[in-house]
Protein backbone atom coordinates (compact mmCIF):
# COMPACT_ATOMS: atom_id res chain seq x y z
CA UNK A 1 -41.77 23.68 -44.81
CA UNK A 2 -41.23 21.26 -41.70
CA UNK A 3 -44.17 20.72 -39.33
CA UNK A 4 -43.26 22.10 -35.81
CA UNK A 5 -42.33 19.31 -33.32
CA UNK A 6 -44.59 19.08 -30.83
CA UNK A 7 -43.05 18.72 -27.33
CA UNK A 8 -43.14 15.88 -25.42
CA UNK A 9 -45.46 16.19 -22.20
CA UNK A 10 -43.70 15.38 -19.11
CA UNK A 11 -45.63 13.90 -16.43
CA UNK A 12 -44.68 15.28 -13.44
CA UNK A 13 -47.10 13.78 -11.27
CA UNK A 14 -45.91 10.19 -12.87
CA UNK A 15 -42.00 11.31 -12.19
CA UNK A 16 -42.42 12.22 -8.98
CA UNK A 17 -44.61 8.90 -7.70
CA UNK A 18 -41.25 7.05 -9.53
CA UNK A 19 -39.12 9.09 -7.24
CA UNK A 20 -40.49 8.44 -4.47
CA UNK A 21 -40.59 5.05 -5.03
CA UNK A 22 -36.97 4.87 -5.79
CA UNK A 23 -36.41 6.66 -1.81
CA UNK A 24 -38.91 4.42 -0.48
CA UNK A 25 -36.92 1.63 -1.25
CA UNK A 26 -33.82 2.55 -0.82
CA UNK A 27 -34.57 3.54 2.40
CA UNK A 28 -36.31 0.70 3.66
CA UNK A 29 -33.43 -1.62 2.65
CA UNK A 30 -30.51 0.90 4.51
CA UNK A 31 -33.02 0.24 7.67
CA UNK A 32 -33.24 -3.33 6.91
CA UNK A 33 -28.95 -3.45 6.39
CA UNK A 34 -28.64 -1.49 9.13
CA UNK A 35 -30.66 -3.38 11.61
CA UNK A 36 -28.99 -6.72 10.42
CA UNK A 37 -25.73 -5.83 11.38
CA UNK A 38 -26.71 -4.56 14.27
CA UNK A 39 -28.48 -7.19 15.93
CA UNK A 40 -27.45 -10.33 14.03
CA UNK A 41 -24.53 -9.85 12.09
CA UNK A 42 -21.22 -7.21 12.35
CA UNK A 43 -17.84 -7.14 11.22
CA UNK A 44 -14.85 -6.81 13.44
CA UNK A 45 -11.24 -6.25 12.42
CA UNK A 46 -9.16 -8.63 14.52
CA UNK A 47 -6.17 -6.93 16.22
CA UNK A 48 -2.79 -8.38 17.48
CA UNK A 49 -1.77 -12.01 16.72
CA UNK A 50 -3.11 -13.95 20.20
CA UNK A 51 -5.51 -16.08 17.77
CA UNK A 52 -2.43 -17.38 15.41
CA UNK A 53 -2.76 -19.05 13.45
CA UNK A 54 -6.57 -19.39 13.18
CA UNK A 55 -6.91 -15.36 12.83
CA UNK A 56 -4.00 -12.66 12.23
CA UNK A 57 -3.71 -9.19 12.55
CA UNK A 58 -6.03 -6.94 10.60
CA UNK A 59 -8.42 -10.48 9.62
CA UNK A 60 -12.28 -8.81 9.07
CA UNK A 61 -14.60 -11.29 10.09
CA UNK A 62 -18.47 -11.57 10.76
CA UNK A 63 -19.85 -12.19 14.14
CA UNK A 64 -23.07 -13.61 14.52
CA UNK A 65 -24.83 -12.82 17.82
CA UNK A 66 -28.54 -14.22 16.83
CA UNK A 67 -29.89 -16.59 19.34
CA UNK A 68 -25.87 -17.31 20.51
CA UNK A 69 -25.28 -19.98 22.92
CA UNK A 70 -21.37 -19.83 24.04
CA UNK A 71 -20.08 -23.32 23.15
CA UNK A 72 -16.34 -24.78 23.62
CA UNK A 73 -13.90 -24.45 20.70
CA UNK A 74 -16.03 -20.98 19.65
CA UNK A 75 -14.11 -18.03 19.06
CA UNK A 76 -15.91 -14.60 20.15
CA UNK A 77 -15.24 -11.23 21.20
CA UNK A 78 -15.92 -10.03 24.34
CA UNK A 79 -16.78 -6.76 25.88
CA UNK A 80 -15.80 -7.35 29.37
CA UNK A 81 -13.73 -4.37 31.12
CA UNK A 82 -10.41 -5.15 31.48
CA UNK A 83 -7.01 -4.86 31.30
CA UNK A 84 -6.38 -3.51 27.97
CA UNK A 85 -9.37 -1.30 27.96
CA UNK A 86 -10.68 -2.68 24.42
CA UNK A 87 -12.70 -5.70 23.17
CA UNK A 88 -10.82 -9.03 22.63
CA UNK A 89 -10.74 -12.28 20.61
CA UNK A 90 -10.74 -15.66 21.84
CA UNK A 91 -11.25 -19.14 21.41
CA UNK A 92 -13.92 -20.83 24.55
CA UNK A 93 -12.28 -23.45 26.22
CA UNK A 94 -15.13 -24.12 29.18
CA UNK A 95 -18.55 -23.17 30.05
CA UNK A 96 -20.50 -22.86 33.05
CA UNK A 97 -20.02 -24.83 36.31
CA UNK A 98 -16.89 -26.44 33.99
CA UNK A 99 -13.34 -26.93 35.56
CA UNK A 100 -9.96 -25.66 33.83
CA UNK A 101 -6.93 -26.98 34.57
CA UNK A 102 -3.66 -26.67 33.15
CA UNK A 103 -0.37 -28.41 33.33
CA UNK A 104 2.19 -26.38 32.73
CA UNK A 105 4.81 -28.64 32.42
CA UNK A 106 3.17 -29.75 29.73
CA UNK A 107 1.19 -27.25 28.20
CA UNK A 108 -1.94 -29.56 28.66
CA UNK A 109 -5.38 -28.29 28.98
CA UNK A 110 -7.75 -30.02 30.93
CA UNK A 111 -11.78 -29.59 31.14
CA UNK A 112 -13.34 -31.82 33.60
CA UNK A 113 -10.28 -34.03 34.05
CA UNK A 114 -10.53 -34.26 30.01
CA UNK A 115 -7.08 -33.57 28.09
CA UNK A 116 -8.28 -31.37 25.49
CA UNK A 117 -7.20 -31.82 21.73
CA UNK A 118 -6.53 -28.77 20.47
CA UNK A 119 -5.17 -28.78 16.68
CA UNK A 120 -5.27 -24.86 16.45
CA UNK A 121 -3.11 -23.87 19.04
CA UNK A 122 0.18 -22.11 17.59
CA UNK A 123 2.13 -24.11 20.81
CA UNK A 124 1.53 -25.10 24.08
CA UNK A 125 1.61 -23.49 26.98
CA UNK A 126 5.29 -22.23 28.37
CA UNK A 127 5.88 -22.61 31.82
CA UNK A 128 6.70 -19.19 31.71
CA UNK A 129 2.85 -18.19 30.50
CA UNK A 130 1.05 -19.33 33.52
CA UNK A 131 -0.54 -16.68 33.99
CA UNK A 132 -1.71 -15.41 37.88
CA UNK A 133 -4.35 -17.51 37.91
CA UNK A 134 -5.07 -20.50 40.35
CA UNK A 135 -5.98 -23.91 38.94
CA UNK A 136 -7.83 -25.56 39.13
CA UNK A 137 -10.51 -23.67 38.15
CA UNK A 138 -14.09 -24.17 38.04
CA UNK A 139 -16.94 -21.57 36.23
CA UNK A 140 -19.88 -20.56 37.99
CA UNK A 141 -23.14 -19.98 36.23
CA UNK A 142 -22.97 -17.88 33.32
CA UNK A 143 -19.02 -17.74 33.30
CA UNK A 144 -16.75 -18.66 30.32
CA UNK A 145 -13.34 -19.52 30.31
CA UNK A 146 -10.67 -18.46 26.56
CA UNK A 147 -7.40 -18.42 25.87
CA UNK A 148 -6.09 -17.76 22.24
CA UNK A 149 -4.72 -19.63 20.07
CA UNK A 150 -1.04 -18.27 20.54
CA UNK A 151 -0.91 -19.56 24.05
CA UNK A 152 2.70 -17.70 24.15
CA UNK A 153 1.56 -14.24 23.10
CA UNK A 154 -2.00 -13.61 24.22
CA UNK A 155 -3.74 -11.76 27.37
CA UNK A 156 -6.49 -14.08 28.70
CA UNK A 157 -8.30 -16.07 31.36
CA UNK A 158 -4.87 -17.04 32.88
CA UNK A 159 -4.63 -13.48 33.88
CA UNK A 160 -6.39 -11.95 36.19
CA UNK A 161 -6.19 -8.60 33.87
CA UNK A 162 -8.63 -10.63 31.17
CA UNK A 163 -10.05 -13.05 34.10
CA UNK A 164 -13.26 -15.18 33.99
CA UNK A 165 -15.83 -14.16 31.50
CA UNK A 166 -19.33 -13.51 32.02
CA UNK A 167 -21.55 -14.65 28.71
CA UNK A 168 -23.28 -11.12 28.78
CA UNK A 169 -20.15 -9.61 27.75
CA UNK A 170 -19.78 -11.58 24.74
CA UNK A 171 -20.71 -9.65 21.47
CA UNK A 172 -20.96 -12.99 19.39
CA UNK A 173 -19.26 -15.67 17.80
CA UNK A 174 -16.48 -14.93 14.61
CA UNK A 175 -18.25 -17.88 11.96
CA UNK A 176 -16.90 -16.26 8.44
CA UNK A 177 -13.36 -14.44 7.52
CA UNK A 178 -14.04 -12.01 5.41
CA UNK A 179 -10.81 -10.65 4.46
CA UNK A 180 -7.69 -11.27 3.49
CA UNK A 181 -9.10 -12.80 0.21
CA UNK A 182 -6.56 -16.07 0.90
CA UNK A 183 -8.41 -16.86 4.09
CA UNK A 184 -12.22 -15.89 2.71
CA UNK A 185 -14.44 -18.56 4.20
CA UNK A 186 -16.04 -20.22 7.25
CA UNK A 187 -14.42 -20.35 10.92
CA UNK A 188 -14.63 -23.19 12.70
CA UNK A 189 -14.09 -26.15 10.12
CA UNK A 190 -11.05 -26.91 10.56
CA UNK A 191 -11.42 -27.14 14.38
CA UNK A 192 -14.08 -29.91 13.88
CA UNK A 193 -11.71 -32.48 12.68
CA UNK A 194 -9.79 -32.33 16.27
C-alpha cells in the first residue's frame, strides 16, 4: 500500500508579503517613468515637413526640458498661441537682445551682422517667403527667434502668425530621433560641423 502524500503547506502570509512586494515595485518605478517624462524627458511626433531635411513627417523624437537654456542652431517645440492653434518645431536662429536680418535676395541670414552658415537648411530663402515681418529685427529679453529648416514650406518667425518667441513657451529641445529606425540617433551632430 502507498503512504498518503502529505500536502504541501502554503504559506500564505509568505505569498502575500511576495505580492506585495512585486506591486510595490512596480509601482514605484511607473511613478518614477512617469515623472521622467514628464519633467525631463517626452516624446513628440513631428508633424508636417518645415524641418526637412533634419526631421520629416511622423519623426518621434525625445525632448529634453531639464535645466534647458535656448541656444542657436537648437531645435525645440514651442507652445506659444498662434496661428495654427498647435505646438510647432523649429530650429533657434537668435536669442535675446540678438538682431535677425535677412536678405532676401539672397536667402542670407544674418545674426548680429554675422552671415550665418547653415548646412541644414533644405534651400534658402525665396523672395517670395519673406514673410510679414520687418527686418531688421532685434529680440528683447527672453525672446527667441526660428525658422525651419524648409525655409520654402514652413510657418515661422517671419510671420507674424508664428511671430517672436518667448523662452517660457518652449517645451524643450528635440536631442534624440527615436523613430524611423533609419534615422535612430542623436540631433544636433551633424549641425556641429557647420
Amino acid at each position: 500500500m502507498e503512504k498518503p502524500q502529505k500536502k504541501k503547506k502554503i504559506n500564505v502570509g509568505k505569498a502575500t508579503y511576495e505580492i506585495y512586494e512585486w506591486s510595490e515595485s512596480i509601482v514605484i518605478s511607473l511613478v518614477v517613468v512617469i515623472l521622467i517624462f514628464t519633467f525631463i524627458f517626452r516624446i513628440v511626433g513631428v508633424d508636417g515637413d518645415s524641418m526637412l531635411p533634419t526631421l520629416h513627417h511622423q519623426d518621434r523624437v525625445i525632448l529634453s526640458s531639464f535645466f534647458y537654456e535656448p541656444a542657436p542652431r537648437d531645435i525645440v517645440v514651442i507652445t506659444q498661441p498662434n496661428s495654427v492653434h498647435k505646438p510647432i518645431i523649429k530650429r533657434i536662429i537668435a536669442t535675446e537682445y540678438q538682431t535677425v536680418d535677412i536678405d532676401f535676395e539672397t536667402g542670407v541670414v544674418y545674426v548680429d551682422g554675422v552671415e550665418l552658415l547653415e548646412t541644414y537648411i533644405s534651400e534658402p530663402i525665396d523672395p517670395a517667403h519673406r514673410g510679414d515681418m520687418e527686418f531688421p529685427l532685434t529680440l528683447g529679453e527672453g525672446e527667441v527667434f526660428v525658422l525651419g529648416d524648409n525655409r520654402n514650406n514652413s510657418l515661422d518667425s517671419r510671420y507674424s502668425g508664428i511671430g517672436i518667441i518667448k523662452e517660457e513657451y518652449i517645451l524643450g529641445k528635440a536631442v534624440f530621433r527615436l523613430f524611423p529606425i533609419s534615422g535612430f540617433g542623436f540631433l544636433g551632430w551633424e549641425e556641429s560641423e557647420g
